[in-house]
N, C-alpha and C. Protein backbone atom coordinates (compact mmCIF):
# COMPACT_ATOMS: atom_id res chain seq x y z
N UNK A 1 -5.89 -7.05 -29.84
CA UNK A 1 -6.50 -6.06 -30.69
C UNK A 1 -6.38 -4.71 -29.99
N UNK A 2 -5.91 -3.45 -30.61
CA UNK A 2 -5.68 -1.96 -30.14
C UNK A 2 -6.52 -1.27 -29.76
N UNK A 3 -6.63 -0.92 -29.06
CA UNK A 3 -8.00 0.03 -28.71
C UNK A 3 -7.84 1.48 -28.53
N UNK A 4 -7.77 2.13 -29.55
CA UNK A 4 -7.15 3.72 -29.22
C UNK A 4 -8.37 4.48 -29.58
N UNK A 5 -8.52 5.51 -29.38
CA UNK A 5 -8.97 6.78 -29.43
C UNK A 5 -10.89 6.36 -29.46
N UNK A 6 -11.03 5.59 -28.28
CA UNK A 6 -12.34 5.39 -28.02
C UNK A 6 -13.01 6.01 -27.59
N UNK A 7 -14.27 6.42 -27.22
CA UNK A 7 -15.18 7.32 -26.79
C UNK A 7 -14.90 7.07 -25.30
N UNK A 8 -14.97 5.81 -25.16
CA UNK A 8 -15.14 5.22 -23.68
C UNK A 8 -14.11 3.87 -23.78
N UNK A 9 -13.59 3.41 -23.08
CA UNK A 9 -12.96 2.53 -22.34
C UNK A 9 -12.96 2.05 -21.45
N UNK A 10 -13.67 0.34 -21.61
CA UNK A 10 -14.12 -0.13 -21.36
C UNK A 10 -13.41 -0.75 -19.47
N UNK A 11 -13.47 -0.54 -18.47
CA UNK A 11 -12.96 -0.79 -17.23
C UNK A 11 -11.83 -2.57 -16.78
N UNK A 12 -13.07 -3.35 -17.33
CA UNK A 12 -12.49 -4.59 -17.60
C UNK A 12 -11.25 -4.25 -18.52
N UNK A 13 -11.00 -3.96 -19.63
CA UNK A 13 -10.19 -3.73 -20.57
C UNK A 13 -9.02 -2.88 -20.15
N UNK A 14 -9.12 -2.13 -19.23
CA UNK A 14 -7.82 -1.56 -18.78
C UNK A 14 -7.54 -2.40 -17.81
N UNK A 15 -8.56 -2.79 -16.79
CA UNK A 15 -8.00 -3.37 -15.76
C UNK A 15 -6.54 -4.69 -16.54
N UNK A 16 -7.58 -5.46 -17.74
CA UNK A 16 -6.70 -6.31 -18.38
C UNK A 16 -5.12 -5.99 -18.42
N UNK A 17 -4.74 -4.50 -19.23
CA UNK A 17 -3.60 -3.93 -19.42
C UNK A 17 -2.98 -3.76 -18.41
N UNK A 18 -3.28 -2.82 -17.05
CA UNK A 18 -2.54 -2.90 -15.88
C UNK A 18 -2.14 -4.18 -15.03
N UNK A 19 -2.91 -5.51 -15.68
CA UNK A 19 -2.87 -6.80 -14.89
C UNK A 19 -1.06 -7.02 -15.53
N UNK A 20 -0.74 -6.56 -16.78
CA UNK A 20 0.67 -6.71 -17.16
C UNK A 20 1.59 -5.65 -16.77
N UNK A 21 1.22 -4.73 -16.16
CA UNK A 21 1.81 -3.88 -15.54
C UNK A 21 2.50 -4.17 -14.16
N UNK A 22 3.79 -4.58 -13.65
CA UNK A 22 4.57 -5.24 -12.41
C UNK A 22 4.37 -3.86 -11.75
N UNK A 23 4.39 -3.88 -10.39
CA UNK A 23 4.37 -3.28 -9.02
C UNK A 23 4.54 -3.77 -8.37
N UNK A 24 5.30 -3.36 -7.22
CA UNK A 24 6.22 -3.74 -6.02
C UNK A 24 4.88 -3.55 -5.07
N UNK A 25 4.72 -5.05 -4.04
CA UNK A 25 3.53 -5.06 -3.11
C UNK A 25 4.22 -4.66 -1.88
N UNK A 26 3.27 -3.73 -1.14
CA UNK A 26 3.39 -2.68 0.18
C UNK A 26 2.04 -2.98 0.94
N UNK A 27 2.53 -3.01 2.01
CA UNK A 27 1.31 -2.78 2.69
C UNK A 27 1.41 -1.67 3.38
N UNK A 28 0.25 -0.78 3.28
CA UNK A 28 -0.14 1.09 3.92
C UNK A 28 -0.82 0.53 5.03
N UNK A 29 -0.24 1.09 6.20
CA UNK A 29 -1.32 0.53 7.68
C UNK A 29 -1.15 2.68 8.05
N UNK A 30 -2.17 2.05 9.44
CA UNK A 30 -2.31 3.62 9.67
C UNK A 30 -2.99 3.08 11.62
N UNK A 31 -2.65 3.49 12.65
CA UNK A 31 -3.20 3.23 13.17
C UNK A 31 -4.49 4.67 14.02
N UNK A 32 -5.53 4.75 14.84
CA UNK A 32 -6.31 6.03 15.10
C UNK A 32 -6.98 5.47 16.27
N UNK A 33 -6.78 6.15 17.16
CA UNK A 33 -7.88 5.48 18.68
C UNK A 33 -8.09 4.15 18.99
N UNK A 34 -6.68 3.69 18.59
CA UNK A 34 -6.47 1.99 18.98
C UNK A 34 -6.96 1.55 17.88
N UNK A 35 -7.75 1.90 16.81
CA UNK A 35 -8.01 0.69 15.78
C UNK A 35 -6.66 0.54 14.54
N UNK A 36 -6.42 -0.47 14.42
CA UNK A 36 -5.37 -0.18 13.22
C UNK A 36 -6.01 -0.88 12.00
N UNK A 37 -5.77 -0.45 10.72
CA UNK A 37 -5.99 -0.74 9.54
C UNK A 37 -4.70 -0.78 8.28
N UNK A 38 -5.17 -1.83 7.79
CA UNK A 38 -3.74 -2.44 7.09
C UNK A 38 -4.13 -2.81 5.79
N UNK A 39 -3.53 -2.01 4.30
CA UNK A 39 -4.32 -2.55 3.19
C UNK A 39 -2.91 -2.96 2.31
N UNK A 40 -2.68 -3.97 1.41
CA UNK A 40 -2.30 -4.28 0.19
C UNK A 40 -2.17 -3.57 -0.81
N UNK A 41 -1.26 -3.22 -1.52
CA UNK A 41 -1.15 -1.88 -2.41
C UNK A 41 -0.14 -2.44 -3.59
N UNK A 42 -0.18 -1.77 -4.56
CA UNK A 42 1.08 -1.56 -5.83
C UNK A 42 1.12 -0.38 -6.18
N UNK A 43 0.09 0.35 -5.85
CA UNK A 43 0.17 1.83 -6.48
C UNK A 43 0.71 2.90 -5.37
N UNK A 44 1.98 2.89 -5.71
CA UNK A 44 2.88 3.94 -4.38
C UNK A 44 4.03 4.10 -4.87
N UNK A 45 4.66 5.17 -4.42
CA UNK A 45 5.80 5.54 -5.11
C UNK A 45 6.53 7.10 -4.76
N UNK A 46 7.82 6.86 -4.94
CA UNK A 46 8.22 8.24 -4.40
C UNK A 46 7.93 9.66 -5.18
N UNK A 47 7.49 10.33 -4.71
CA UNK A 47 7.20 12.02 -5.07
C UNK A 47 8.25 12.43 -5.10
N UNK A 48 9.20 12.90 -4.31
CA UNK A 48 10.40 13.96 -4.10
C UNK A 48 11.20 13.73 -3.17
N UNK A 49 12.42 13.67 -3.20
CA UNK A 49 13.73 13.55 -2.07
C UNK A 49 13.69 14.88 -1.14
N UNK A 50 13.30 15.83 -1.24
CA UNK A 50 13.16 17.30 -0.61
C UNK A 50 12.01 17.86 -0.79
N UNK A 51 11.33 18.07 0.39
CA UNK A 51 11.55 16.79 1.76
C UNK A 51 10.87 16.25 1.16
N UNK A 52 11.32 14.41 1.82
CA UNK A 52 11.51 13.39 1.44
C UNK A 52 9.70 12.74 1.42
N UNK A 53 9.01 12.50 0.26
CA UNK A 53 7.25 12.36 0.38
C UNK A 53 7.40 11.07 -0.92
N UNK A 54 6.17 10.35 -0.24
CA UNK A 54 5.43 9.69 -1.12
C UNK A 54 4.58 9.36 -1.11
N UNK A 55 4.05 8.37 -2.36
CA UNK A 55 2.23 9.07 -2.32
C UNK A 55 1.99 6.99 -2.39
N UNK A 56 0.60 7.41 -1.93
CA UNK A 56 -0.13 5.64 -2.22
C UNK A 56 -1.46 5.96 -2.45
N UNK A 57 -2.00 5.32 -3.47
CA UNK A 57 -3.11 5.34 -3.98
C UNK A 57 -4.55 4.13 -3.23
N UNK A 58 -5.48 4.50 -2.87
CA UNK A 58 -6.66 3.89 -2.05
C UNK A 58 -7.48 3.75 -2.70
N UNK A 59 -8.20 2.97 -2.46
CA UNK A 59 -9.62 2.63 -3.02
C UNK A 59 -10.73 3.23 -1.84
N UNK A 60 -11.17 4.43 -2.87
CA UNK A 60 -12.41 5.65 -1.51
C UNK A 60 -13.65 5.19 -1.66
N UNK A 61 -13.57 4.28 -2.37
CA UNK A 61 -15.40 3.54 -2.13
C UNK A 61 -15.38 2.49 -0.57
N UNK A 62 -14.04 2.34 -0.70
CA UNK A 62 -14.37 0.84 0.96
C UNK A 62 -14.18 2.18 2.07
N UNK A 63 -15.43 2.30 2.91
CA UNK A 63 -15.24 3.61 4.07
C UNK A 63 -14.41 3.06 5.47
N UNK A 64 -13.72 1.65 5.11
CA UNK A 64 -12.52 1.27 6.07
C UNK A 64 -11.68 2.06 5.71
N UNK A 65 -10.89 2.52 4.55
CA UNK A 65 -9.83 3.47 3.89
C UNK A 65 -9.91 4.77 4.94
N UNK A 66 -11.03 4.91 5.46
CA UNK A 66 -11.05 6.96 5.48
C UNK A 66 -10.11 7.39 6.95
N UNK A 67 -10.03 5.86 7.61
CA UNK A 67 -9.14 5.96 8.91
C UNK A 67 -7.66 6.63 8.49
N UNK A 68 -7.25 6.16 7.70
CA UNK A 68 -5.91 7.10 7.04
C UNK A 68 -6.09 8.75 6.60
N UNK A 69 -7.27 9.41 6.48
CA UNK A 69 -7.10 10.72 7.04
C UNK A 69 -7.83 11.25 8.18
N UNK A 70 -8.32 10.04 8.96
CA UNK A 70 -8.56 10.68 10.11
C UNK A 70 -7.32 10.57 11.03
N UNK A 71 -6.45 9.80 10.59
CA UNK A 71 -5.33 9.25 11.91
C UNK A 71 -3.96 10.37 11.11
N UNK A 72 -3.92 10.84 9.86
CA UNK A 72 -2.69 12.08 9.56
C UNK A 72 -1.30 10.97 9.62
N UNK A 73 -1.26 10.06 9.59
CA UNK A 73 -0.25 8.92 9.74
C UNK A 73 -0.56 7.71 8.79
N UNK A 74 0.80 7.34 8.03
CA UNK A 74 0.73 6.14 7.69
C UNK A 74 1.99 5.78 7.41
N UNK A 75 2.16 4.52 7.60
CA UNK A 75 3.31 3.61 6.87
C UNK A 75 3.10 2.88 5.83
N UNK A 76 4.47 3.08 4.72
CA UNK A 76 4.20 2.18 3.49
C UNK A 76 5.63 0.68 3.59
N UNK A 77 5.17 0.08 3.61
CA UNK A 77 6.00 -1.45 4.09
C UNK A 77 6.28 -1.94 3.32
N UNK A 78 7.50 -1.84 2.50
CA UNK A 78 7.65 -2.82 1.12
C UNK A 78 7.77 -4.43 1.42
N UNK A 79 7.05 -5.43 0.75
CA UNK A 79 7.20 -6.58 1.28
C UNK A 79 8.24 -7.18 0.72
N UNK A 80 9.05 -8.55 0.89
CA UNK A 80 9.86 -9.41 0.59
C UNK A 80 8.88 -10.49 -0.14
N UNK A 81 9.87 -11.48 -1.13
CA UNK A 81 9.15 -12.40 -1.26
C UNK A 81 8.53 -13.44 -0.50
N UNK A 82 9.09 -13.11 1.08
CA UNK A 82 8.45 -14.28 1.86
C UNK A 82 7.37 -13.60 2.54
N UNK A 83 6.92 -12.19 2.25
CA UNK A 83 5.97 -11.99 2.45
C UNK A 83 4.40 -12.36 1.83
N UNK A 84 4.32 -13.37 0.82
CA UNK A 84 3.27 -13.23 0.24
C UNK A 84 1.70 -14.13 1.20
N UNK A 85 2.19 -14.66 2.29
CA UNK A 85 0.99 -14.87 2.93
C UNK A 85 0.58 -13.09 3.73
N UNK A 86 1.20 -12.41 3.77
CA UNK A 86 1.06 -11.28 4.51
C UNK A 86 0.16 -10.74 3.74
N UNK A 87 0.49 -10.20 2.03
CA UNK A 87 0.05 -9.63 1.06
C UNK A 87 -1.41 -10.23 0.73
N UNK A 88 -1.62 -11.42 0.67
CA UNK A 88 -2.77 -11.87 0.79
C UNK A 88 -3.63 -11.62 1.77
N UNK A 89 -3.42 -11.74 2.79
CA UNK A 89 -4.15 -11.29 4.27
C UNK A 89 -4.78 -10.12 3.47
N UNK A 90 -4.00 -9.16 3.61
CA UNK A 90 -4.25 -7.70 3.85
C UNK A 90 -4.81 -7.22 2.85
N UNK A 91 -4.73 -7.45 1.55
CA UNK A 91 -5.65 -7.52 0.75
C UNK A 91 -6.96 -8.13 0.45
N UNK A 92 -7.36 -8.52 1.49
CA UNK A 92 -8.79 -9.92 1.90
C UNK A 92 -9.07 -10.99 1.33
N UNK A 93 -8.04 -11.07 0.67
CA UNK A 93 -8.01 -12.54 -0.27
C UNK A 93 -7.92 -14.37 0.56
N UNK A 94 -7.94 -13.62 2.00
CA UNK A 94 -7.01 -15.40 2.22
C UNK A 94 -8.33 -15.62 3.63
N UNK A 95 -9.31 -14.51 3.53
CA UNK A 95 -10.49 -14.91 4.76
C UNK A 95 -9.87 -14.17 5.86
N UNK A 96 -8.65 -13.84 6.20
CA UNK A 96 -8.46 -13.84 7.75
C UNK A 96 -9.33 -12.47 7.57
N UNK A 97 -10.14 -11.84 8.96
CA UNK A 97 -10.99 -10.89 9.16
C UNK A 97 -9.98 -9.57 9.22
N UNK A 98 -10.41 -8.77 8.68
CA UNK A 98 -9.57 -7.52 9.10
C UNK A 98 -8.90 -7.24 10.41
N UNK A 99 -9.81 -7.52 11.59
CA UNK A 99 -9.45 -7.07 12.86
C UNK A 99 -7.94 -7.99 13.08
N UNK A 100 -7.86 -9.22 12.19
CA UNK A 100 -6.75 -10.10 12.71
C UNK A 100 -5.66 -10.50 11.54
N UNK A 101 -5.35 -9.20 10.43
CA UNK A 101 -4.22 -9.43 9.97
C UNK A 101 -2.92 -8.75 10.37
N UNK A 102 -3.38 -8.22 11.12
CA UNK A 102 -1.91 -7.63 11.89
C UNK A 102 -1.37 -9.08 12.77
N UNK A 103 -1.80 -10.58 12.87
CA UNK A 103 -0.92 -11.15 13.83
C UNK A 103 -0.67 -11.70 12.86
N UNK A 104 -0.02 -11.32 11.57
CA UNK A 104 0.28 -12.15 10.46
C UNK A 104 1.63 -11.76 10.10
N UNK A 105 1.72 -10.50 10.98
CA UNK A 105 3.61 -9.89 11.00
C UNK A 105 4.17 -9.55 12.54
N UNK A 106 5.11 -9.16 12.06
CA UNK A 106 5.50 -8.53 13.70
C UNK A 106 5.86 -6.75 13.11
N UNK A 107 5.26 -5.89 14.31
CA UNK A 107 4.96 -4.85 14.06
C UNK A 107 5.43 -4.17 15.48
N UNK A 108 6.20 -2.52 14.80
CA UNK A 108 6.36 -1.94 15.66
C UNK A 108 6.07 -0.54 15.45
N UNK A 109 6.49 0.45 16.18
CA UNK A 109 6.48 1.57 15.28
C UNK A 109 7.62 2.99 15.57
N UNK A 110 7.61 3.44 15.00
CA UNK A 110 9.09 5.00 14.68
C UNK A 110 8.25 6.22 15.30
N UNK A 111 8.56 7.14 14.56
CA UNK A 111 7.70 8.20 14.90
C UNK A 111 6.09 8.99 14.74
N UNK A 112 5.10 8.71 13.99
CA UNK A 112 4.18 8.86 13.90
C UNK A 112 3.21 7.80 14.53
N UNK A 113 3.66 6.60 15.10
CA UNK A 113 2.79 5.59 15.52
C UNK A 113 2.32 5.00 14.99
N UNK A 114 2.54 5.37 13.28
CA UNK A 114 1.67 3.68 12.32
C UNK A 114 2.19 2.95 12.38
N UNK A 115 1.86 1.59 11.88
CA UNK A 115 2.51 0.00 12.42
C UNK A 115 3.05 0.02 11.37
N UNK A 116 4.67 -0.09 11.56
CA UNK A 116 5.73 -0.85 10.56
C UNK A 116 5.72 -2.10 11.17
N UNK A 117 6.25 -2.91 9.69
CA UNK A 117 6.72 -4.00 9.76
C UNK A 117 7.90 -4.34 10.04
N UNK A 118 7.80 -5.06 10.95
CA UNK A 118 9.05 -4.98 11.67
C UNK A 118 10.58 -5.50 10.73
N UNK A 119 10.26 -6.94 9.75
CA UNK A 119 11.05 -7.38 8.72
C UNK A 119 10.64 -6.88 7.55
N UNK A 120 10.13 -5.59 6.93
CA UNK A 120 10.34 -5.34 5.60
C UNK A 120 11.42 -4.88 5.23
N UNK A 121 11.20 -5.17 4.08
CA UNK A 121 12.42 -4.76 3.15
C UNK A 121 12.75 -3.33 3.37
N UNK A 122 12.02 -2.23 3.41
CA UNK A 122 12.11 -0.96 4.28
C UNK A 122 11.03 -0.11 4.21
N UNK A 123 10.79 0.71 5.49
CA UNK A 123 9.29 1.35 5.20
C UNK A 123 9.53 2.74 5.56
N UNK A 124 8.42 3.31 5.17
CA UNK A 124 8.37 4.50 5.28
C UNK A 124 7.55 5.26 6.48
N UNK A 125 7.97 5.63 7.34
CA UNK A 125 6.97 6.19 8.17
C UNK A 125 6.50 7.60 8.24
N UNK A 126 5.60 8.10 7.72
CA UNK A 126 5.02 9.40 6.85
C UNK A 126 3.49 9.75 7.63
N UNK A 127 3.60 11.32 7.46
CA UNK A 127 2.79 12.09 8.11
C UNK A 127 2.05 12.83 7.17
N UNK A 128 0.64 12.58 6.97
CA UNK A 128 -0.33 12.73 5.97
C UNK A 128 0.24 14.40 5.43
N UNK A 129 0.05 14.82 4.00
CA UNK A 129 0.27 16.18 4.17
C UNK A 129 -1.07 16.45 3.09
N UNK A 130 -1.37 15.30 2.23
CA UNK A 130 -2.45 15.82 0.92
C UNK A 130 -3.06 14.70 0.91
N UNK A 131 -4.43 15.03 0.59
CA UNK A 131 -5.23 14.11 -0.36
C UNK A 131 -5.96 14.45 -1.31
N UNK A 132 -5.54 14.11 -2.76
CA UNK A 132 -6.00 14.19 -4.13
C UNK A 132 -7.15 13.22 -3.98
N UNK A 133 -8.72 13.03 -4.16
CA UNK A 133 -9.79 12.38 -4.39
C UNK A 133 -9.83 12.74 -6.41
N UNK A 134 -9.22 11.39 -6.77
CA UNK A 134 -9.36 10.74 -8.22
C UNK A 134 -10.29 9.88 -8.23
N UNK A 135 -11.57 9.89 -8.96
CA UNK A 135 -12.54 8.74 -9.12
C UNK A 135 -12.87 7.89 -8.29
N UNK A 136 -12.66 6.80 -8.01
CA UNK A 136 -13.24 6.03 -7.42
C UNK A 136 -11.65 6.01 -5.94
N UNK A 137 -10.55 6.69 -6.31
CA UNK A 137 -9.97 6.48 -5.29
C UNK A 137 -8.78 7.91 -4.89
N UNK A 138 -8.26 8.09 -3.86
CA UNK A 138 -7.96 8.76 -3.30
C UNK A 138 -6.37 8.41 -2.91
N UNK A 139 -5.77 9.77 -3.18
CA UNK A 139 -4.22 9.98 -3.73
C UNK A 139 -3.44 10.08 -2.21
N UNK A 140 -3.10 9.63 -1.30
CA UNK A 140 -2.60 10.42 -0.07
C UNK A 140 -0.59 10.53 -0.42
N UNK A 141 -0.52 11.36 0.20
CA UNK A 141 0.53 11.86 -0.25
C UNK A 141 1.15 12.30 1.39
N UNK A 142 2.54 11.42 1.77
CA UNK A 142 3.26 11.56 2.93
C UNK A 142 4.45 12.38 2.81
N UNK A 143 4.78 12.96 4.14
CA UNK A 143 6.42 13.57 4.15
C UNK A 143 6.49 12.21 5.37
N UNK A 144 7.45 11.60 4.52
CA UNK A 144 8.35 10.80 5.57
C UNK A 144 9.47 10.95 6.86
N UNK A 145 8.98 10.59 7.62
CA UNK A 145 9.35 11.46 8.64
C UNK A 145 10.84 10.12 9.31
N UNK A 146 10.53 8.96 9.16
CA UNK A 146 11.58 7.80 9.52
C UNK A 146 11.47 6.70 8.61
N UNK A 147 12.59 6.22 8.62
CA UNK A 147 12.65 5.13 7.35
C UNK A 147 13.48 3.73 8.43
N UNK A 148 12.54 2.75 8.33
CA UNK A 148 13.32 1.53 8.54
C UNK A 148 13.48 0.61 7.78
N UNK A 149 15.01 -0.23 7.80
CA UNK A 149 15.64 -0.41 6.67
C UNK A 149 15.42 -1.96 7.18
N UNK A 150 15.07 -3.13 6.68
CA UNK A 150 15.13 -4.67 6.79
C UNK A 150 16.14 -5.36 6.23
N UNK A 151 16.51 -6.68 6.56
CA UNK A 151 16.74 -7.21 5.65
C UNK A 151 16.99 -6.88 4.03
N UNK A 152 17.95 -7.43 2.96
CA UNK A 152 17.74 -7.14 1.76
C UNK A 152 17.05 -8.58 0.89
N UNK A 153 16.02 -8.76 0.97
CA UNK A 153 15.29 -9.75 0.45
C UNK A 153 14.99 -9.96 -1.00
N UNK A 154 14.88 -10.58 -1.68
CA UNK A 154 14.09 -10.47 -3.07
C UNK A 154 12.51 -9.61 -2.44
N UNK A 155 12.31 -9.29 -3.45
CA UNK A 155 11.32 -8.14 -3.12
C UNK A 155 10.14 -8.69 -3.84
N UNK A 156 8.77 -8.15 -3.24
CA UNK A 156 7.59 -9.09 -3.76
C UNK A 156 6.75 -8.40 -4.99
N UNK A 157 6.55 -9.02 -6.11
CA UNK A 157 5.97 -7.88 -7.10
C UNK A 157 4.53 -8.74 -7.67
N UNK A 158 3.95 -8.19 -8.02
CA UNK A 158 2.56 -8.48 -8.62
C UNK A 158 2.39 -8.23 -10.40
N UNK A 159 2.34 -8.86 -10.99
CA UNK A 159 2.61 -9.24 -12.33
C UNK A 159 2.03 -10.01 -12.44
N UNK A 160 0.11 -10.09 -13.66
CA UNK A 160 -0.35 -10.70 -14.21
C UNK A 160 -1.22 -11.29 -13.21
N UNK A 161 -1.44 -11.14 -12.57
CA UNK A 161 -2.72 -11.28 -11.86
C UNK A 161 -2.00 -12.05 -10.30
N UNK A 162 -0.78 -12.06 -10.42
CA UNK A 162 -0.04 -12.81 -9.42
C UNK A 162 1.19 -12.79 -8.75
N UNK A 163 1.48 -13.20 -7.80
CA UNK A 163 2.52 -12.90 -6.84
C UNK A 163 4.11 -12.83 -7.48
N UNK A 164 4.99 -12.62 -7.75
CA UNK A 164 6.30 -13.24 -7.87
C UNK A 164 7.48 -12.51 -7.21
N UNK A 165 8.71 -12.80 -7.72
CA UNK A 165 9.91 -12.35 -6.77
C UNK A 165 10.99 -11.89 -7.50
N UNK A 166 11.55 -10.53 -7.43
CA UNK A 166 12.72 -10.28 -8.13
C UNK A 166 13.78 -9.87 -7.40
């Protein structure tokens, strides 16, 4: 049933619509005074080839997120399909504690010092330049400063409430 030109719209009800919406799963890590933090994402994507930026979208209600503008660094890690125990981790779905989903990859890092993955499909290593605060979450926006290239894997996408591979 259509739901157009409502007063309000209802949260459940979009969430529904974006659950059919596919996105490519990334994980955004960032590391700051030895702590590192590592989140699960679909909402990221390139801004502009000159110079080379892209943006990933956070959830600004969890105050674990705010380490990514205190640290001015992050990496975006596109996963493979054999990443999906990773994607789970890092999104808190599978129990392991935050402090211990980083031994769930192998991780190194380029030039800004956030933790790439060492086998993704390829990541971005980017140096904070903006943050847009949208509703309940917060826009950060990188100039990529090194790109490492992995493997060419089937790539991991999220479609319908669930994992798959294209």
């Amino acid at each position: 049933m259509p739901l157009t030109d409502q007063p309000f719209l209802d949260p459940v009800h979009y969430r529904n619509g974006m659950a059919r919406y596919a996105g490519h799963v990334q994980v955004v890590t960032t590391e700051f005074e030895g702590v590192r933090r590592g989140v699960t994402v679909t909402a990221a994507c390139s801004v502009s080839d000159n110079p080379p930026t892209v943006l990933v979208c956070l959830n600004g209600s969890n105050a674990s997120n705010a380490i990514f503008e205190r640290s001015g660094v992050f990496a975006l890690n596109s996963l493979a399909a054999h990443h999906q125990a990773l994607a789970t981790g890092f999104a808190g779905l599978s129990g392991v504690p935050a402090d211990e989903r980083f031994a769930l990859g192998d991780w190194k890092t380029l030039v800004t010092g956030a933790p790439v993955l060492a086998d993704a499909v390829v990541s971005f290593d980017c140096r904070l330049t903006d943050i847009k605060r949208v509703s309940t979450h917060f826009v950060m926006f990188g100039e990529v400063k090194a790109i490492h290239f992995g493997e060419a894997n089937p790539s991991l996408i999220y479609l319908d409430r669930g994992f798959r591979s294209l």
